[in-house]
C-alpha atoms as a PDB file:
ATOM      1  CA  UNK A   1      11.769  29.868  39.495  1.00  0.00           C
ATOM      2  CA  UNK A   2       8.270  31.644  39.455  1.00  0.00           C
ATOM      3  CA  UNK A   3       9.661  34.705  37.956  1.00  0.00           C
ATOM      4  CA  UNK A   4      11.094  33.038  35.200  1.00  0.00           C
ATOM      5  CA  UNK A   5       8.119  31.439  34.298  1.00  0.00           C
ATOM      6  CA  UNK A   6       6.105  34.818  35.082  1.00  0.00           C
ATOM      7  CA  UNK A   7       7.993  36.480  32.405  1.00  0.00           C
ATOM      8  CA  UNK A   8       6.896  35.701  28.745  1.00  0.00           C
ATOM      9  CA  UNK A   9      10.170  36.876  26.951  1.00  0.00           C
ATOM     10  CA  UNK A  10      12.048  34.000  29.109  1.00  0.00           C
ATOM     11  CA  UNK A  11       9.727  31.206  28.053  1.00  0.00           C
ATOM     12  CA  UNK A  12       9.045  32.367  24.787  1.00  0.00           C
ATOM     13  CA  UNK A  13      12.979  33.186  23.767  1.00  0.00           C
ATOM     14  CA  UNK A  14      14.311  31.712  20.207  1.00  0.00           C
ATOM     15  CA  UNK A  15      10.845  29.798  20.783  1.00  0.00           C
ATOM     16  CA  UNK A  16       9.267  31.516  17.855  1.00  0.00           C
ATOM     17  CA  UNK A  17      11.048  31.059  14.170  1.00  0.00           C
ATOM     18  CA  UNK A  18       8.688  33.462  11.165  1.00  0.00           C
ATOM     19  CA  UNK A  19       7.688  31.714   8.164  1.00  0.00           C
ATOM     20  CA  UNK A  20       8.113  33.006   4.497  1.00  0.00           C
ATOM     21  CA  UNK A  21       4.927  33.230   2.395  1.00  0.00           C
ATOM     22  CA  UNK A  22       2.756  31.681   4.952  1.00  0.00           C
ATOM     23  CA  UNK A  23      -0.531  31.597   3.874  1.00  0.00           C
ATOM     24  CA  UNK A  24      -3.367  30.805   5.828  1.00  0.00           C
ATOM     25  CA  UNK A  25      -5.666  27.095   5.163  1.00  0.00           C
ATOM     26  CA  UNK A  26      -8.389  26.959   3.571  1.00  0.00           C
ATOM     27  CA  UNK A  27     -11.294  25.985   5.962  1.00  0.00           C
ATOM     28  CA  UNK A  28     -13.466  24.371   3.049  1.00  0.00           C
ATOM     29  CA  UNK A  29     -10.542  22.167   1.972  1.00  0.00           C
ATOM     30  CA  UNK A  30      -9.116  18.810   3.686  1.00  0.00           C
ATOM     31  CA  UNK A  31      -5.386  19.146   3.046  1.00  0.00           C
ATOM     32  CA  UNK A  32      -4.955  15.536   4.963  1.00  0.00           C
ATOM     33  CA  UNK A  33      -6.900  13.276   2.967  1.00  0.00           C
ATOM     34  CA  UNK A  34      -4.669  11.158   0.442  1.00  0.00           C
ATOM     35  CA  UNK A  35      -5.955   8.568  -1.812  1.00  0.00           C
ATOM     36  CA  UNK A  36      -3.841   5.806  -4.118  1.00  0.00           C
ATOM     37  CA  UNK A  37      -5.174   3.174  -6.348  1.00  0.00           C
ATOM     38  CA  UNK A  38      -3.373   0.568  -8.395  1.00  0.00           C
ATOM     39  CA  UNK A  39      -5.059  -1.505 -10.707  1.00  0.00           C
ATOM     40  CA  UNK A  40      -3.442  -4.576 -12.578  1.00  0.00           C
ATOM     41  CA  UNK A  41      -5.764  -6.718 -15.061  1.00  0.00           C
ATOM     42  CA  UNK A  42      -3.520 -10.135 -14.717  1.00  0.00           C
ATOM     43  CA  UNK A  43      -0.120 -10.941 -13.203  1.00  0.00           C
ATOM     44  CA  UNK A  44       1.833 -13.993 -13.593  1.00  0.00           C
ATOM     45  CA  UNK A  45       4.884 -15.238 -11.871  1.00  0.00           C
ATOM     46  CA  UNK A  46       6.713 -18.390 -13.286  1.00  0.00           C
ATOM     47  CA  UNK A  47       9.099 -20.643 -11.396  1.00  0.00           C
ATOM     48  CA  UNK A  48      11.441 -21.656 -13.842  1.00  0.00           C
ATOM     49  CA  UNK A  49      13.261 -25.347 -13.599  1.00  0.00           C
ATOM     50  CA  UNK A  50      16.018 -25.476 -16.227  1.00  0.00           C
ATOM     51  CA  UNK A  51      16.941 -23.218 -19.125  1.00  0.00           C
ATOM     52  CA  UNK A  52      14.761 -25.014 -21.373  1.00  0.00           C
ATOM     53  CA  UNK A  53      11.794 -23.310 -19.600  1.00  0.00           C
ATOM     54  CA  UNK A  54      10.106 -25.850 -18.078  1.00  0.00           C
ATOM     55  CA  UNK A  55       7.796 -24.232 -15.711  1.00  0.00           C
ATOM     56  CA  UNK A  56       7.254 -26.340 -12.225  1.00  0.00           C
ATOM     57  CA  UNK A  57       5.114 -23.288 -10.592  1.00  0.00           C
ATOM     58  CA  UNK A  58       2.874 -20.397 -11.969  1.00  0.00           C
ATOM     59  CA  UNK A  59       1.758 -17.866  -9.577  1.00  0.00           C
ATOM     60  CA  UNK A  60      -1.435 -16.058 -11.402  1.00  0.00           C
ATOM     61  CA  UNK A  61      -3.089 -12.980 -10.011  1.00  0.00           C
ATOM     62  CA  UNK A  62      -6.458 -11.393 -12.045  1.00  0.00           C
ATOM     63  CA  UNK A  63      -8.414  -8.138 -11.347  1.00  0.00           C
ATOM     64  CA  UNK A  64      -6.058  -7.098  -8.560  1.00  0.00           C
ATOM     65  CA  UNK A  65      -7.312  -3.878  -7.226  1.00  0.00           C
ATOM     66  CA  UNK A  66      -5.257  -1.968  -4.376  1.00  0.00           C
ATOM     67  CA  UNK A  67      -6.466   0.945  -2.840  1.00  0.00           C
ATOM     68  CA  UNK A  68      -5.679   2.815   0.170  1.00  0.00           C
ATOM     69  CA  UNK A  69      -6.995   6.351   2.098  1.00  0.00           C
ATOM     70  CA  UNK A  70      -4.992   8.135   4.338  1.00  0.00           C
ATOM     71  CA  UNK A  71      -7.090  11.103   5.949  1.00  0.00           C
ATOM     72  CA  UNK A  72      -4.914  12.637   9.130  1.00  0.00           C
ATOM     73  CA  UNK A  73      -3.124   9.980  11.052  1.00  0.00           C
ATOM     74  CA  UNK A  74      -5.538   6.841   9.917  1.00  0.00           C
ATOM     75  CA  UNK A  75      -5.141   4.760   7.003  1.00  0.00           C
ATOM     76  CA  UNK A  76      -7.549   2.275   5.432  1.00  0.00           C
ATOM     77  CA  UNK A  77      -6.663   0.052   2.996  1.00  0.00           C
ATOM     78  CA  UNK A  78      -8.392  -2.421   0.846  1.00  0.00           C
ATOM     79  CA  UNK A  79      -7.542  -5.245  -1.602  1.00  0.00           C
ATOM     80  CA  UNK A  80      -9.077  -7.586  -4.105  1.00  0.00           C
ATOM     81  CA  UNK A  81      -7.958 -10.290  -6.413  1.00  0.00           C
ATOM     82  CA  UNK A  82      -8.135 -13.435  -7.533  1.00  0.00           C
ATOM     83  CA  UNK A  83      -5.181 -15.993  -7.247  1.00  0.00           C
ATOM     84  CA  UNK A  84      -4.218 -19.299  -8.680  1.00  0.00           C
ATOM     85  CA  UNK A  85      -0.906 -21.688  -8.229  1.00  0.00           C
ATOM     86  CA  UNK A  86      -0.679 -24.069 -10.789  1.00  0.00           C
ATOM     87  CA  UNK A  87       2.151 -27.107 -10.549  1.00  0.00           C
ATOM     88  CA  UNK A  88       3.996 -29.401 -12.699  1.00  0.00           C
ATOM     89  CA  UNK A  89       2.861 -32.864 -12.405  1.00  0.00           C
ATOM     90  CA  UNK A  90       5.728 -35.020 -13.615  1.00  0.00           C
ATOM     91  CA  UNK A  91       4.001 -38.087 -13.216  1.00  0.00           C
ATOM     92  CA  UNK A  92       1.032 -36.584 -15.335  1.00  0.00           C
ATOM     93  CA  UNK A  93       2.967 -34.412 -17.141  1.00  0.00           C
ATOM     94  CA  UNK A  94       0.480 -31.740 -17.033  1.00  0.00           C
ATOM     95  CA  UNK A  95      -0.218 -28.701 -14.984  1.00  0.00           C
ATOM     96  CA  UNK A  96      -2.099 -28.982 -11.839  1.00  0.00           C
ATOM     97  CA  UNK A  97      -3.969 -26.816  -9.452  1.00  0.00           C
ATOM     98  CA  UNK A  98      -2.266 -26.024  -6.313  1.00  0.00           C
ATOM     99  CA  UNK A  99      -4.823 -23.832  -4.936  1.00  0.00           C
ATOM    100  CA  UNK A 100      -8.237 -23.186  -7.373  1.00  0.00           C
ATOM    101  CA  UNK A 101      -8.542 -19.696  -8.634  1.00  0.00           C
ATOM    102  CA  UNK A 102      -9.519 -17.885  -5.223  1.00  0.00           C
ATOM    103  CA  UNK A 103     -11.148 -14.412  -5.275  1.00  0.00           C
ATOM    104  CA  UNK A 104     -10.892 -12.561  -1.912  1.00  0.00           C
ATOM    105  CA  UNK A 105     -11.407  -8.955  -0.341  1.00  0.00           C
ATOM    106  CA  UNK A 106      -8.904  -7.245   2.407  1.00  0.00           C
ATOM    107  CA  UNK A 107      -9.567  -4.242   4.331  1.00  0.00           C
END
């Protein structure tokens, strides 16, 4: 057992596979840092009733900004909007707010 692992060619066998056109990294450049933004001004989603259109739920997202960094094996990201649910009010027959527009930050 000690002489196989005394001799390199045994360990090292069909271990080692050449690359084509390998060129060496640059040491002033981060190859591992990625970075992706999305950006979206306003965004509704409407619940629909019938085929008339009556709406009975409107989702509304404003200055939705998504970003995220991924440098090695981490990622960060981070998220900001502002939401609003309106509803139907049959009663009223108006729209309501479910939830008041609502700006928040996620990281």
């Amino acid at each position: 057992m000690l002489k196989q692992l005394s001799n390199p060619t045994a360990v090292a066998s069909g271990s080692y596979i050449p690359r084509a056109n390998f060129k060496p990294m640059d040491p002033f450049f981060d190859y591992s840092i990625h970075t992706m933004s999305l950006q979206v001004e306003h965004l509704t989603f409407e619940i629909l009733k019938n085929s008339f259109g009556v709406k009975i739920l409107q989702f509304k997202v404003d200055n939705l900004f998504l970003k995220q960094i991924k440098k090695l094996h981490n990622s960060v990201i981070a998220v900001k909007a502002t939401i609003a649910v309106d509803y139907f009010n049959k009663r009223k027959i108006t729209y309501e707010p479910l939830l008041e527009p609502w700006e928040f930050t996620l990281k």
